[in-house]
Protein backbone atom coordinates (compact mmCIF):
# COMPACT_ATOMS: atom_id res chain seq x y z
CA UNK A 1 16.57 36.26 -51.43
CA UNK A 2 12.48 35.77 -51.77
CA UNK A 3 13.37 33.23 -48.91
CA UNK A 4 14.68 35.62 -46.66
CA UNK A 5 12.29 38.27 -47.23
CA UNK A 6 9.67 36.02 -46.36
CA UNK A 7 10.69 34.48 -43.32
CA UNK A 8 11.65 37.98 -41.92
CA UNK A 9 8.28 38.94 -43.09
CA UNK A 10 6.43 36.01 -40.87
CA UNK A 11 9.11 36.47 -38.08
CA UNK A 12 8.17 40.44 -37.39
CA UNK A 13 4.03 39.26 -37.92
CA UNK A 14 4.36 37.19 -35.22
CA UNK A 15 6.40 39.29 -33.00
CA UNK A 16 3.77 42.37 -33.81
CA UNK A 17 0.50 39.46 -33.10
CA UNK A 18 2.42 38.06 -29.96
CA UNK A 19 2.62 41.45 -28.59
CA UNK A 20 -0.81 42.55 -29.40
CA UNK A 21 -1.97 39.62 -28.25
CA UNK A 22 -0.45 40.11 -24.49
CA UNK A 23 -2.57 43.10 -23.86
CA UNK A 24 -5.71 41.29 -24.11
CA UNK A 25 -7.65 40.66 -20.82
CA UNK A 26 -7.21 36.56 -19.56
CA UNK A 27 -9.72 34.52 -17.67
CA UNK A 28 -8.46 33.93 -14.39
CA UNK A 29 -9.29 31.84 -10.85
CA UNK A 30 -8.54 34.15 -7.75
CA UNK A 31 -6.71 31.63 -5.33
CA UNK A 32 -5.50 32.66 -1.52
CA UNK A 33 -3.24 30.67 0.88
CA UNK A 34 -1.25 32.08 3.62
CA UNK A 35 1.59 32.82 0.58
CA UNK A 36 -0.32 35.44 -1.12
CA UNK A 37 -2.98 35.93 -3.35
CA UNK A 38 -2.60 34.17 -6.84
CA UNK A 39 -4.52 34.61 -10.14
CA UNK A 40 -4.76 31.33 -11.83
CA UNK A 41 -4.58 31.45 -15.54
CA UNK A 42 -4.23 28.55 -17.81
CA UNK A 43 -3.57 25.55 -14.70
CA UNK A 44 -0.74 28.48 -13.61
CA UNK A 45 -0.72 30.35 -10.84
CA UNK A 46 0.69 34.08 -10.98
CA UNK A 47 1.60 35.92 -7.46
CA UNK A 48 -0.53 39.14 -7.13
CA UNK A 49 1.58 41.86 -5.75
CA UNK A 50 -1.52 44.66 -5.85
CA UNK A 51 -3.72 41.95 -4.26
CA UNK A 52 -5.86 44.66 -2.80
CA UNK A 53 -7.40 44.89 -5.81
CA UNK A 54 -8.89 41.68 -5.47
CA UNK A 55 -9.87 42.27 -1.85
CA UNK A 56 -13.98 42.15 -3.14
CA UNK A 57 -13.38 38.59 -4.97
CA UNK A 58 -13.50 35.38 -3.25
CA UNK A 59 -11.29 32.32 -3.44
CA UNK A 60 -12.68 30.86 -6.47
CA UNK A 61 -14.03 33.78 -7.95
CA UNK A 62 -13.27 33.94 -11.61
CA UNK A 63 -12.08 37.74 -13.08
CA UNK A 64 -10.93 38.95 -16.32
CA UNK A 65 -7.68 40.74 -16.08
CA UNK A 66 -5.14 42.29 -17.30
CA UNK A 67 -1.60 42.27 -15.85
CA UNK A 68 2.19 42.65 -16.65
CA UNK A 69 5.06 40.76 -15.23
CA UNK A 70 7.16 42.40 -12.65
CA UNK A 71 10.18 41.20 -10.94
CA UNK A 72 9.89 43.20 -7.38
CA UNK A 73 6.78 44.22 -5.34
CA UNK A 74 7.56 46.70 -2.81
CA UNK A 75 4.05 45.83 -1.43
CA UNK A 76 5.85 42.74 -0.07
CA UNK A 77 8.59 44.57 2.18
CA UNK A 78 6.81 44.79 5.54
CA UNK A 79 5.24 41.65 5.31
CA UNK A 80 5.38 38.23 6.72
CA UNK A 81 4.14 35.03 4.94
CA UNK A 82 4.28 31.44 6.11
CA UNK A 83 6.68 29.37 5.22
CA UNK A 84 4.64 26.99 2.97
CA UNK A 85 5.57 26.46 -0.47
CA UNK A 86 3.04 27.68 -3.43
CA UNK A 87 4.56 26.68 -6.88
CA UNK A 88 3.97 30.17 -9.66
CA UNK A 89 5.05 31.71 -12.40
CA UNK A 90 6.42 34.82 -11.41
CA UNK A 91 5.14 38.19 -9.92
CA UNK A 92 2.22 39.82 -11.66
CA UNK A 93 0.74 43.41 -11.18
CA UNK A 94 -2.78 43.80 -12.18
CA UNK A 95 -3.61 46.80 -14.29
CA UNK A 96 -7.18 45.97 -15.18
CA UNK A 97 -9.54 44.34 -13.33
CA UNK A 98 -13.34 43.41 -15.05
């Protein structure tokens, strides 16, 4: 029963750090193509669907941000982008920029 308890115990102390954790603002290489506008984190690229709000930065620049994972970005509708392949992650919305 002591078993239990404390694996339970360590299992919701890393789910509570883990989210905590995700909050926190990440280093990150601004990166542009004719695909979009990427933030690079960690050798990973992440599609920027508020790019505007890296419209100051240039390629290369390097930004702390925060962001969340999104699966749509109506931003995209109207749009056309090349064909070209850029490998990522997934769809990212920045909600802090430093």
């Amino acid at each position: 029963m002591k078993l239990v308890k404390l694996l339970f115990s360590a299992f919701v102390t890393t789910a509570l750090w883990s989210c905590a954790a995700s909050g926190a603002a990440k280093t990150a290489t601004v990166t542009r193509d004719c695909t979009g506008t990427y933030l690079r984190v960690d050798s990973k690229d992440w599609l920027v669907c508020n790019a505007e709000i890296l419209s100051r930065h240039q390629e290369g620049a390097v930004v702390n941000a925060k962001f969340i994972k999104t699966d749509q970005c109506p931003e995209f509708a109207d749009k056309i982008f090349c064909m070209m392949y850029h490998e990522n992650e997934g769809l990212i919305r920045i909600t802090e920029l430093k």
